[in-house]
N, C-alpha and C. Protein backbone atom coordinates (compact mmCIF):
# COMPACT_ATOMS: atom_id res chain seq x y z
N UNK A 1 84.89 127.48 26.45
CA UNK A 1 83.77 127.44 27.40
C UNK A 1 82.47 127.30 26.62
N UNK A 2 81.55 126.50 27.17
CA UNK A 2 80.10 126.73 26.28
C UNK A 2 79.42 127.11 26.73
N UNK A 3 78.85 127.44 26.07
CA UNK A 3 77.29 128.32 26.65
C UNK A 3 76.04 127.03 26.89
N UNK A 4 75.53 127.71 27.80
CA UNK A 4 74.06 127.03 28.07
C UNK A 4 73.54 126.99 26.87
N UNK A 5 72.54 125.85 27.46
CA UNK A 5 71.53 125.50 25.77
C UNK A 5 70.27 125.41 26.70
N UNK A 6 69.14 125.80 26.11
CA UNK A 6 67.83 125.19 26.19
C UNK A 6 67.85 123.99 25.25
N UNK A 7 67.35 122.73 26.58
CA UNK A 7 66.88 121.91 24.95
C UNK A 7 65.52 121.50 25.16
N UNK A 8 65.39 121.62 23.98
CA UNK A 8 63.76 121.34 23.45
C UNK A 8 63.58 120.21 22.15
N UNK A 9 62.67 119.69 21.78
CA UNK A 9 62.15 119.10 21.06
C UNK A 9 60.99 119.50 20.23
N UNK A 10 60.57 119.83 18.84
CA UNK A 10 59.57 120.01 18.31
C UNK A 10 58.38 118.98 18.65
N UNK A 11 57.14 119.39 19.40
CA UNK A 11 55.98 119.03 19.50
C UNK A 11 55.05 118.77 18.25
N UNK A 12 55.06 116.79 18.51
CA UNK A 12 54.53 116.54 16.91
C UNK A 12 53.11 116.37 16.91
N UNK A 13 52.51 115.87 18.17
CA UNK A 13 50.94 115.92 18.12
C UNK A 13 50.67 116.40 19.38
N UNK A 14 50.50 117.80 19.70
CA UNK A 14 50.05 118.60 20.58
C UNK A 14 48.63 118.22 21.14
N UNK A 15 48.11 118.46 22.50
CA UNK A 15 46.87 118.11 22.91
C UNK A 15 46.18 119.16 22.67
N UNK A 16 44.81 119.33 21.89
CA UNK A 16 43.59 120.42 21.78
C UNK A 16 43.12 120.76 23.06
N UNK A 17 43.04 119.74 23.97
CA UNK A 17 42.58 120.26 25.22
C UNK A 17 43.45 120.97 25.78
N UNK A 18 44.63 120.76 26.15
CA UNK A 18 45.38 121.68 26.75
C UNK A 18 45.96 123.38 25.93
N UNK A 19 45.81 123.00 24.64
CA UNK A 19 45.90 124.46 23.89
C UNK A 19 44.78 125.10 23.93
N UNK A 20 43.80 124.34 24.74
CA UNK A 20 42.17 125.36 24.79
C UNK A 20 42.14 125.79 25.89
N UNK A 21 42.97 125.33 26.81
CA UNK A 21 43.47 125.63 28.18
C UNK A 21 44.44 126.87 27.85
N UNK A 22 45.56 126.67 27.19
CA UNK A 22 46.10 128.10 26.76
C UNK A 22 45.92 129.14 25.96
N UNK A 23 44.98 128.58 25.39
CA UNK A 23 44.05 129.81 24.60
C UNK A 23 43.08 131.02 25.69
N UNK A 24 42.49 130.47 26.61
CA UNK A 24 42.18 131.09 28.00
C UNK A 24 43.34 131.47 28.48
N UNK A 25 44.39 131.41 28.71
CA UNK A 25 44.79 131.31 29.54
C UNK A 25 44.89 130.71 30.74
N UNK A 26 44.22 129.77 30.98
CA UNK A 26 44.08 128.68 32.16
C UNK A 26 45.48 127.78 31.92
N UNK A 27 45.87 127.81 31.25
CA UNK A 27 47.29 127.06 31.34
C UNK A 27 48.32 127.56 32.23
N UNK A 28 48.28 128.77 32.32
CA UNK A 28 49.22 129.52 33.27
C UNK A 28 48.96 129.47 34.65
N UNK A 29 47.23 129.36 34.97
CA UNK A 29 46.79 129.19 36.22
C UNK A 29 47.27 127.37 36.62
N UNK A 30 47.52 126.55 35.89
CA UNK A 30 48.05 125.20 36.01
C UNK A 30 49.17 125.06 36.53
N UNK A 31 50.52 126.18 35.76
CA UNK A 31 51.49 126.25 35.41
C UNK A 31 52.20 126.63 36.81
N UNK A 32 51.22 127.66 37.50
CA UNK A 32 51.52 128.89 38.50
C UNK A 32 52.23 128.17 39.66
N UNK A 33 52.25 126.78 40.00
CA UNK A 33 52.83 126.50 41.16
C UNK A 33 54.65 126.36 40.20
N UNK A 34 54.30 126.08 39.01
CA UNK A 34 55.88 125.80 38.83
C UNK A 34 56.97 126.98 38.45
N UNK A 35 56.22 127.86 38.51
CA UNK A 35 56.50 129.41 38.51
C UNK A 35 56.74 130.05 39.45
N UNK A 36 55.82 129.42 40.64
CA UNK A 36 56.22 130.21 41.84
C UNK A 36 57.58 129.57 42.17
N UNK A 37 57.30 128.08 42.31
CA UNK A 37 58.98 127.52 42.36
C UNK A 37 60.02 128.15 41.99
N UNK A 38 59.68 128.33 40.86
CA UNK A 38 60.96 128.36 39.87
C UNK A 38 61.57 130.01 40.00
N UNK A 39 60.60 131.17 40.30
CA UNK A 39 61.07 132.22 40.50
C UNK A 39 61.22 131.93 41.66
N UNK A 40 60.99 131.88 42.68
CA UNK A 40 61.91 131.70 44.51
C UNK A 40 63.27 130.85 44.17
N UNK A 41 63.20 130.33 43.56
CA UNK A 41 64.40 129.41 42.88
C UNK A 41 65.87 130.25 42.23
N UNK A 42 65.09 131.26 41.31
CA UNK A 42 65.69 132.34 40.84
C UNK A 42 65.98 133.36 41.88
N UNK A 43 65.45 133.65 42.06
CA UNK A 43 65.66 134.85 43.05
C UNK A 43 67.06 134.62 44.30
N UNK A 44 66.21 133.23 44.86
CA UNK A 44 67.56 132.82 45.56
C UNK A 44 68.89 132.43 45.33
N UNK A 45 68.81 132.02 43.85
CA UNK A 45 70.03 131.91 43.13
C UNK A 45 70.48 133.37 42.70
N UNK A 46 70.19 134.08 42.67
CA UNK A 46 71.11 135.20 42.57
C UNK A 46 71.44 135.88 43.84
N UNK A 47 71.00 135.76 44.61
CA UNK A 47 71.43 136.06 45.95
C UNK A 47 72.45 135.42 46.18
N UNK A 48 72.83 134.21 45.94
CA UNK A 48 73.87 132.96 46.13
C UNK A 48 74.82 133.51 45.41
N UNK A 49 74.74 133.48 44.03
CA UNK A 49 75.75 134.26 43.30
C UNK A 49 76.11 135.30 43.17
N UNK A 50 75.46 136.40 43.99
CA UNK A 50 76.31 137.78 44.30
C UNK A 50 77.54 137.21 45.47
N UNK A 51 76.97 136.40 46.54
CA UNK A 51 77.86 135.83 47.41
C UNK A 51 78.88 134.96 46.85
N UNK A 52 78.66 134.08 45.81
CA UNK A 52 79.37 133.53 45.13
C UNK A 52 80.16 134.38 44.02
N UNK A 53 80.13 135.85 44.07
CA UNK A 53 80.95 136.71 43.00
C UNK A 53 82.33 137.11 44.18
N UNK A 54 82.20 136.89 46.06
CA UNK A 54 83.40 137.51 46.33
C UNK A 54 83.67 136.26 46.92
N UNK A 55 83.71 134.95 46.79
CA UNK A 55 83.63 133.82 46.63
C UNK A 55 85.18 133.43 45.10
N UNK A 56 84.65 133.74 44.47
CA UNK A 56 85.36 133.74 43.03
C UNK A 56 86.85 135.14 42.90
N UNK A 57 85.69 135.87 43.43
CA UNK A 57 87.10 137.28 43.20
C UNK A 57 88.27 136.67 44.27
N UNK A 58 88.03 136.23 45.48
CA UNK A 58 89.33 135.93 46.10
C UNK A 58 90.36 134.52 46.06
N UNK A 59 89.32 133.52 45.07
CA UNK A 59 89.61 132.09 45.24
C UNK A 59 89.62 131.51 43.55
N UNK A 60 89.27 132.52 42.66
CA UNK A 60 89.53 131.95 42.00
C UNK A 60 88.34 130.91 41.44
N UNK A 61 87.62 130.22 42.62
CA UNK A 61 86.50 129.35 42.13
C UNK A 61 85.29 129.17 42.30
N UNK A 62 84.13 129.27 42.02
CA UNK A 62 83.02 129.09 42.10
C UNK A 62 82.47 127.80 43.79
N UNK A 63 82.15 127.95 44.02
CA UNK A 63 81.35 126.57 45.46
C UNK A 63 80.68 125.37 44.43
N UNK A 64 80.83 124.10 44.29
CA UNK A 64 80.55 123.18 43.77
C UNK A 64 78.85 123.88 44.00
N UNK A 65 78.44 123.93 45.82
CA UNK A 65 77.01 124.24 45.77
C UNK A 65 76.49 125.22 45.00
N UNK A 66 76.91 126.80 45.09
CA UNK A 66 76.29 127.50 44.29
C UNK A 66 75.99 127.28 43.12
N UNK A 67 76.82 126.68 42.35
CA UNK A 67 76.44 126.26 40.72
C UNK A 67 75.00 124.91 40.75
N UNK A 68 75.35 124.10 41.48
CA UNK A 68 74.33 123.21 41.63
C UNK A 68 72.98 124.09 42.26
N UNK A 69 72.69 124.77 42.97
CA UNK A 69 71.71 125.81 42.96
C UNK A 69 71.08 126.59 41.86
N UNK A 70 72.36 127.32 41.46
CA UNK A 70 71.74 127.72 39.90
C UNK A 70 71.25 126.93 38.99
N UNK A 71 71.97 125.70 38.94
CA UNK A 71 71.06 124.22 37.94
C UNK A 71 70.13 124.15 38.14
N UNK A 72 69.44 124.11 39.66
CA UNK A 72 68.39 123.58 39.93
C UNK A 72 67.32 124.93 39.47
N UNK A 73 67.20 125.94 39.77
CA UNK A 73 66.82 126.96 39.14
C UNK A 73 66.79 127.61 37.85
N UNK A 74 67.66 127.34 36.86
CA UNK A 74 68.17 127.13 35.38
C UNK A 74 66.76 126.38 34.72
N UNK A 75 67.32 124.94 35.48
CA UNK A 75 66.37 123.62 34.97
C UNK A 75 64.90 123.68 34.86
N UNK A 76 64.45 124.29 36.20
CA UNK A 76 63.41 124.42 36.88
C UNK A 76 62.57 125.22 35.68
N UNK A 77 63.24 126.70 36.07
CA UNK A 77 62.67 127.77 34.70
C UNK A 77 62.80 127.24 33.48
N UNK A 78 62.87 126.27 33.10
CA UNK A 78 63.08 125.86 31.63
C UNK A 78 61.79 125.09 31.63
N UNK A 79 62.10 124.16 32.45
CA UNK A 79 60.81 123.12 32.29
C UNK A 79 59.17 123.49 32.14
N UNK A 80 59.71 124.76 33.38
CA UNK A 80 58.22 125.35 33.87
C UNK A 80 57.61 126.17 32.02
N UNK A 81 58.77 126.66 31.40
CA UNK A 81 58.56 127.80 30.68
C UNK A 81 57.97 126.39 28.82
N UNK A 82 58.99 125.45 28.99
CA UNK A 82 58.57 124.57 28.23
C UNK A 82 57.06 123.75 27.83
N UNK A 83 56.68 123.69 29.10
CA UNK A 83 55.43 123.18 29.27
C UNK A 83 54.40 124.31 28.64
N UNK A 84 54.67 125.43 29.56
CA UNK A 84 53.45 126.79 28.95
C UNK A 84 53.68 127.00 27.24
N UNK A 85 54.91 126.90 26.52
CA UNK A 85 54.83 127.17 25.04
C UNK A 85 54.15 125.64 24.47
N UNK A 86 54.49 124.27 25.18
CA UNK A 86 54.13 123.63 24.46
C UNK A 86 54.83 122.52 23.88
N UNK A 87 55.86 122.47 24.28
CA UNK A 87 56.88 121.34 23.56
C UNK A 87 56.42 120.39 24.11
N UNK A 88 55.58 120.29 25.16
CA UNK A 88 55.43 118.78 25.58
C UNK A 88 53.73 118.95 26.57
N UNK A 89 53.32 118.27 26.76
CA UNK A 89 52.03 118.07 27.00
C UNK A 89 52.06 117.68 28.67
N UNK A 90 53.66 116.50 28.83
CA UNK A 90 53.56 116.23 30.10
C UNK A 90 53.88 117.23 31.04
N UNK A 91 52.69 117.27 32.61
CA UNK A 91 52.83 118.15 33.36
C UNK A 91 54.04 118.16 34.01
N UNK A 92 55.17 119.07 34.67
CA UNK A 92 56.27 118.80 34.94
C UNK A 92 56.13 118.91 36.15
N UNK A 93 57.28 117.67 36.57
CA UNK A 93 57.04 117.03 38.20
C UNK A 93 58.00 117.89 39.05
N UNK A 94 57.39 117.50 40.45
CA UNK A 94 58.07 118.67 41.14
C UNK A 94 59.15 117.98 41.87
N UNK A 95 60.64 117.80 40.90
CA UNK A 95 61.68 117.24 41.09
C UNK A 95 62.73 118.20 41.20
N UNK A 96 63.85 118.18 41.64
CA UNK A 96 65.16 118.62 40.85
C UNK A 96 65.77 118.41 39.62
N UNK A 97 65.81 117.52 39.58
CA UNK A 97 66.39 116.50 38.56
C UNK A 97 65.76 115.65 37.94
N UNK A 98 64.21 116.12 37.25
CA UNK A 98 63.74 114.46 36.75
C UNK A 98 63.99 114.66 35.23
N UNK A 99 63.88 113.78 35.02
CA UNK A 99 63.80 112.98 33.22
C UNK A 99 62.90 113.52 32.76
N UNK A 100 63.11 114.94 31.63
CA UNK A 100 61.80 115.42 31.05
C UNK A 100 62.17 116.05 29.68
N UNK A 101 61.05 115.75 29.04
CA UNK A 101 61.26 116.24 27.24
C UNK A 101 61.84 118.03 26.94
N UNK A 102 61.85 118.87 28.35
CA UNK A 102 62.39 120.14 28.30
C UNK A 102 63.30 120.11 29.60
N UNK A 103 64.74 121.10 28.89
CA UNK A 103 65.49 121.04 29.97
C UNK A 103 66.55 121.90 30.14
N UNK A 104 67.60 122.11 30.57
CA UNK A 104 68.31 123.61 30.25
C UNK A 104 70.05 122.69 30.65
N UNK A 105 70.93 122.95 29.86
CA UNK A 105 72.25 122.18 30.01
C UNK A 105 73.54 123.19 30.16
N UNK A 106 74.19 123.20 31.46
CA UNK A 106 75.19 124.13 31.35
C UNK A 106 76.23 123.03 31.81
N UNK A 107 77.45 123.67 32.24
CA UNK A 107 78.42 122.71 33.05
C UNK A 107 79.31 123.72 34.15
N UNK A 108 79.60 123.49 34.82
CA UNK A 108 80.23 124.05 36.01
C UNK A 108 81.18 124.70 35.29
N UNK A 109 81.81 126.15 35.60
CA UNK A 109 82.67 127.19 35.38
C UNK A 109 83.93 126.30 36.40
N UNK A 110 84.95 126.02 35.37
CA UNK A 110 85.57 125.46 35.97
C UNK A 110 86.67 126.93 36.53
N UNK A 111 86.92 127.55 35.56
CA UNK A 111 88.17 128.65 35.62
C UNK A 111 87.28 130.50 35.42
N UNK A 112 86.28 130.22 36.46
CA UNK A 112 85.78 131.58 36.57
C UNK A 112 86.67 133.10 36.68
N UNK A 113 86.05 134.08 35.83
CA UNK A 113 87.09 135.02 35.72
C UNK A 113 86.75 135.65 37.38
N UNK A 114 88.29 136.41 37.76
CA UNK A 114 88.24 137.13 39.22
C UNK A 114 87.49 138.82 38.73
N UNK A 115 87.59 138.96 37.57
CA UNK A 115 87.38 140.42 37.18
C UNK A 115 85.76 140.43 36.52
N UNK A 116 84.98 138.86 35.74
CA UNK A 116 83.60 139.08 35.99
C UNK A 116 83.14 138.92 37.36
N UNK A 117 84.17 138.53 38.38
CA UNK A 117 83.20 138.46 39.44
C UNK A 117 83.27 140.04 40.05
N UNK A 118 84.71 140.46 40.08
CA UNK A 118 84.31 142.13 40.91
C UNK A 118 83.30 142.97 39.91
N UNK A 119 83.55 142.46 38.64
CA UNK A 119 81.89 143.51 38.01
C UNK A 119 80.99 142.94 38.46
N UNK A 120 80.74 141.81 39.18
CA UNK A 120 78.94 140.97 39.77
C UNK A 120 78.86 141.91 40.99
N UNK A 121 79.65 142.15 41.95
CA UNK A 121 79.76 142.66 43.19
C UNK A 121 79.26 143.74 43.08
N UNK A 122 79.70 145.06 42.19
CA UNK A 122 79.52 145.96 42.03
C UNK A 122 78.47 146.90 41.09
N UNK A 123 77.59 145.15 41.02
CA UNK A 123 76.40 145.46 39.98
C UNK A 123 76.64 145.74 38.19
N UNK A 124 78.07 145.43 38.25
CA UNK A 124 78.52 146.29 36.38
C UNK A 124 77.97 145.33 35.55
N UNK A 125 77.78 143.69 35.57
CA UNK A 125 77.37 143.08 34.86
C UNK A 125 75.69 143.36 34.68
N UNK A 126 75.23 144.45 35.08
CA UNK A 126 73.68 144.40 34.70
C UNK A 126 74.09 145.65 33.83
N UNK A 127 74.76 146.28 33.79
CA UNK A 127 75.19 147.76 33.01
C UNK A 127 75.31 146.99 31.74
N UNK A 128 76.29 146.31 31.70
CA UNK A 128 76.56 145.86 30.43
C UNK A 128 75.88 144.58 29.53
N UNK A 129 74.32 144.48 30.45
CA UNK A 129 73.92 143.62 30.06
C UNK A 129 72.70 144.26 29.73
N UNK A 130 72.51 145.70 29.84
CA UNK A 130 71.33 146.41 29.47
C UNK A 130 70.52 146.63 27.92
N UNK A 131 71.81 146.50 26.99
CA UNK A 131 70.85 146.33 25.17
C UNK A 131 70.52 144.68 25.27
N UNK A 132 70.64 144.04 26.32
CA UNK A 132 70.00 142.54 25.92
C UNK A 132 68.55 142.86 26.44
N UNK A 133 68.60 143.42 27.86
CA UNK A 133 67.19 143.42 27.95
C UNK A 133 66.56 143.94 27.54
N UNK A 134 67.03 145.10 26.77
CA UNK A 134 65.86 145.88 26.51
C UNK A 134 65.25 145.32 24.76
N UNK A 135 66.16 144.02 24.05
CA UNK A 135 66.00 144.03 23.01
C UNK A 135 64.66 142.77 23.40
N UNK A 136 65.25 141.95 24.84
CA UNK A 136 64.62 140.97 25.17
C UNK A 136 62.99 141.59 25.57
N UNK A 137 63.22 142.62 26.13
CA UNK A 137 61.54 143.26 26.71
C UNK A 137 60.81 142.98 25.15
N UNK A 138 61.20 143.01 24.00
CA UNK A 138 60.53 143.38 22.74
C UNK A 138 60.19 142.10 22.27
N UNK A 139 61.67 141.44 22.42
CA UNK A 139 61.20 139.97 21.57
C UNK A 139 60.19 139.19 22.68
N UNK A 140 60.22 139.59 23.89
CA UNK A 140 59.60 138.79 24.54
C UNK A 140 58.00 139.08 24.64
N UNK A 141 57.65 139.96 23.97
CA UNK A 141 56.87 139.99 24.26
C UNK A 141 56.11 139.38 22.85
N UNK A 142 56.58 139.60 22.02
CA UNK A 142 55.91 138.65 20.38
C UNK A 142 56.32 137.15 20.46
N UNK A 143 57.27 137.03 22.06
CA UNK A 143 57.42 135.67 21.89
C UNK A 143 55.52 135.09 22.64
N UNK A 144 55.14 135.95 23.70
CA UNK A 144 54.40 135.56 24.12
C UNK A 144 53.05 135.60 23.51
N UNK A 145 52.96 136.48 22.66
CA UNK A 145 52.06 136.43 21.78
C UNK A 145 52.04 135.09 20.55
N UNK A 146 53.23 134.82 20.30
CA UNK A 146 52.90 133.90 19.19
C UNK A 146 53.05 132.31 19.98
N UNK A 147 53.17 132.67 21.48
CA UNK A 147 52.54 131.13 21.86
C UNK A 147 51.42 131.19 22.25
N UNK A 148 50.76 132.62 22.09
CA UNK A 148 48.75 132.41 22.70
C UNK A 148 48.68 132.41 21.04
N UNK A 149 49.20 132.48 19.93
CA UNK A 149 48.59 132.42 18.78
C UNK A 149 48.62 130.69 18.72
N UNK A 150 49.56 130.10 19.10
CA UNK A 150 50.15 128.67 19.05
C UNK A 150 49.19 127.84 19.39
N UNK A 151 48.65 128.29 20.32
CA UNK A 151 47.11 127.95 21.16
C UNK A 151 46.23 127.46 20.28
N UNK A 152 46.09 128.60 19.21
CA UNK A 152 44.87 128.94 18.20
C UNK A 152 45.09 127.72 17.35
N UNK A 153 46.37 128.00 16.66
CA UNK A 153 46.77 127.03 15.74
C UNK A 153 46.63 125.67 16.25
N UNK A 154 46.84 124.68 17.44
CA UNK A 154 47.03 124.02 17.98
C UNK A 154 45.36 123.28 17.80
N UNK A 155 44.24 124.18 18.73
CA UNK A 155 42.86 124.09 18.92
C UNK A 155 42.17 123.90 17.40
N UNK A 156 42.72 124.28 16.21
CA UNK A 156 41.87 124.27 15.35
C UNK A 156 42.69 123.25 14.36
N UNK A 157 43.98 123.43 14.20
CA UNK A 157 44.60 122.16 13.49
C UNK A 157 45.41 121.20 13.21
N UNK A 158 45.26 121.27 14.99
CA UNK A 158 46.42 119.95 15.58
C UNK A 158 47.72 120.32 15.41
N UNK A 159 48.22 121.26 14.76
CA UNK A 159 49.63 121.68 14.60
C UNK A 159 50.23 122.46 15.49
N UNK A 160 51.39 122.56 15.56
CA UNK A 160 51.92 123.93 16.44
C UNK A 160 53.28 124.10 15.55
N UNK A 161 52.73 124.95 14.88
CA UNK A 161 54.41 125.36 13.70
C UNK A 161 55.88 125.38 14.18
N UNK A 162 56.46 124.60 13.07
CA UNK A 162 57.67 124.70 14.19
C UNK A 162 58.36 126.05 14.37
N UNK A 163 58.21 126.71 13.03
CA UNK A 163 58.59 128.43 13.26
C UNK A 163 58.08 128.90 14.84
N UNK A 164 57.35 129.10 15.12
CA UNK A 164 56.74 129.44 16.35
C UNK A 164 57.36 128.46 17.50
N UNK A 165 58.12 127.38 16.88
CA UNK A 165 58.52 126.57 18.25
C UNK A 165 60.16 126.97 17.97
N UNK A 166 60.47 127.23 17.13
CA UNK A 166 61.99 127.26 17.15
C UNK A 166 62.41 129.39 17.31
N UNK A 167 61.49 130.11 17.40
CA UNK A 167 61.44 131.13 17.29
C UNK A 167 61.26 131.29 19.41
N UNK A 168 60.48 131.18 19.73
CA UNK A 168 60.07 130.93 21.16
C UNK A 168 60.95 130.25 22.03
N UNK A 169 61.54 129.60 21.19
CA UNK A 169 63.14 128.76 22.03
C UNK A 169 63.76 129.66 21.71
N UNK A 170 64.20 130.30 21.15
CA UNK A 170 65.64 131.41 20.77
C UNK A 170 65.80 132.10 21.34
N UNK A 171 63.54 132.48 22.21
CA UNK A 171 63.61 133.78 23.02
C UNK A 171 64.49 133.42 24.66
N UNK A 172 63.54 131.82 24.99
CA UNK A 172 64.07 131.74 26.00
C UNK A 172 65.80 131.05 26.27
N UNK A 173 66.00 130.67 25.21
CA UNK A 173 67.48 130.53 25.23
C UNK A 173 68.26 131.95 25.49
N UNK A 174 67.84 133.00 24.51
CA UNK A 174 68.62 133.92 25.10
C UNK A 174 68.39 134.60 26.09
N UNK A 175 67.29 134.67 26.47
CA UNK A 175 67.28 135.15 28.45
C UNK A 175 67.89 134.02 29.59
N UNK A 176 67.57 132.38 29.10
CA UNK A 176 68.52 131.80 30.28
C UNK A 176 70.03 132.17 29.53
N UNK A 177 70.94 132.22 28.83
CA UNK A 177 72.14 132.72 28.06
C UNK A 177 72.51 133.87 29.11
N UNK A 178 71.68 135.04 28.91
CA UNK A 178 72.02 135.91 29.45
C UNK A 178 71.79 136.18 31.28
N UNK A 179 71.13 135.56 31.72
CA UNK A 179 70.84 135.66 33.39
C UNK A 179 71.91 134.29 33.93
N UNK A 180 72.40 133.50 32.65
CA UNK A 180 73.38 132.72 32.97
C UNK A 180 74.69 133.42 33.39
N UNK A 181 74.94 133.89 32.09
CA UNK A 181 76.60 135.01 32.30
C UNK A 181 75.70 135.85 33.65
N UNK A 182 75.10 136.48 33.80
CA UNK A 182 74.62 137.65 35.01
C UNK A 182 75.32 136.87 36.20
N UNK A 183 74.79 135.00 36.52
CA UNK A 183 75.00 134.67 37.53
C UNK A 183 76.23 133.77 37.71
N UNK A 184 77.42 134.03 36.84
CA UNK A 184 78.74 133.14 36.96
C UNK A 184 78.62 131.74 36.07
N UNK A 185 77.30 131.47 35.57
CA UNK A 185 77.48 130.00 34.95
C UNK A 185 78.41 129.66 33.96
N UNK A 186 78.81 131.07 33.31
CA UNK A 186 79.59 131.37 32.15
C UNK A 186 79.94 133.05 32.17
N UNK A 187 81.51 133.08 31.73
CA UNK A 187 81.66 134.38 31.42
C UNK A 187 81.90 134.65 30.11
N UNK A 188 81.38 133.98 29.25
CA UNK A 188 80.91 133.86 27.71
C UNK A 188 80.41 134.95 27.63
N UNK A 189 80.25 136.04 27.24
CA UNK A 189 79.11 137.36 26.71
C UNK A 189 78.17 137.19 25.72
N UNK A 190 76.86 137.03 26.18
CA UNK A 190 75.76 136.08 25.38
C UNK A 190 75.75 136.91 23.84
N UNK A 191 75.03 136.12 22.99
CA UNK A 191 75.08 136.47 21.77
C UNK A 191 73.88 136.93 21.92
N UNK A 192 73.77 137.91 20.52
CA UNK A 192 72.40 138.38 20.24
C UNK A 192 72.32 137.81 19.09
N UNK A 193 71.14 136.63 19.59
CA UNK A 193 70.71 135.57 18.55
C UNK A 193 69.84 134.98 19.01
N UNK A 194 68.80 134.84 18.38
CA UNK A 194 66.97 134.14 18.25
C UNK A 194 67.41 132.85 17.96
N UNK A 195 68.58 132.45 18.02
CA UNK A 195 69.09 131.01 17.15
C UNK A 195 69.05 129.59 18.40
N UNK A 196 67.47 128.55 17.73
CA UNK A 196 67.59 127.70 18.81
C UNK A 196 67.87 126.26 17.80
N UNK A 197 67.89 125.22 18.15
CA UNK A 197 67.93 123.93 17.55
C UNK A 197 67.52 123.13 18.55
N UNK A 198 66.29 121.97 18.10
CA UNK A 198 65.69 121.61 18.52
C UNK A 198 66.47 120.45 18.91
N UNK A 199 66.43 119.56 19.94
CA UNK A 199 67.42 118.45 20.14
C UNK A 199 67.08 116.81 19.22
N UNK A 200 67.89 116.01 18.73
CA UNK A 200 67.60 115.47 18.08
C UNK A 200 66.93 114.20 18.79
């Protein structure tokens, strides 16, 4: 089975204007409609996939739709989250499915387990998914700091390090990784790993 990937691309000539936009913070006020999307997106996808956990416990299989829901929500949060660090400059369109330099890749659970789904039902997969978040509350938050530093770097010397770009992917790879397994995309048990690769 594989695990989801964020894919990203290292950003080779970043725009000053728009990193002076995220240096304010005004980038996020830009950002905010694809956020609101993208969390109603989320939200409703896990609602789908608690329904889709006694869905699985009695059948064995996932709904072609529910997984295509979670894609669209997967994708969505990727793009939205890609744009605010920076991998790409272009604003992201308000598609399902469009053609864009950030993006999130899973594949349908073909042979979903019946026993991760009675732990979804019964809430156990957030029990056992509790040292991710709490390691994630930490990294996430120096992730967000070193993309308002990214800003800085960006505004004054056209660069945006790739440390800071391949470090910031690892974060959000392993939170979509892990809210992936949460919602059936995989019953892979995410790794604890900052480890991203940029797509070629």
């Amino acid at each position: 089975m594989s695990q989801p990937t964020f894919v990203y691309r290292h950003a080779v000539s970043p725009s000053r204007g728009l990193a002076a936009t995220g240096a304010f913070l005004i980038k996020w006020v830009l950002a905010l409609p694809h956020l609101i999307v993208a969390g109603a997106l989320f939200n409703l996808g896990f609602v789908v996939a608690w329904i889709g956990y006694f869905v699985v416990a009695f059948t064995g299989k996932m709904p072609s739709g529910i997984y295509d829901l979670l894609d669209i929500a997967f994708r969505w949060n990727a793009r939205a989250l890609g744009y605010l660090v920076g991998y790409t400059d272009l604003y992201p369109p308000f598609e399902t499915h469009p053609s864009y330099p950030v993006d999130f890749e899973s594949s349908p659970n073909e042979q979903p387990s019946k026993g991760w789904a009675i732990a979804g039902i019964f809430l156990a997969k957030i029990v056992v998914l509790i040292p991710h978040f709490i390691v994630l509350a930490i990294v996430g938050v120096g992730a967000f700091f070193a993309t308002w530093f990214g800003y800085w770097a960006v505004l004054f010397t056209g660069r945006l390090s790739p440390g800071i770009q391949d470090f910031v992917a690892g974060v959000i790879q392993w939170n979509l990784r892990v809210y992936a397994f949460l919602a059936g995309i995989t019953d892979e048990y995410p790794k604890f790993s900052l480890e991203a690769k940029p797509a070629a």
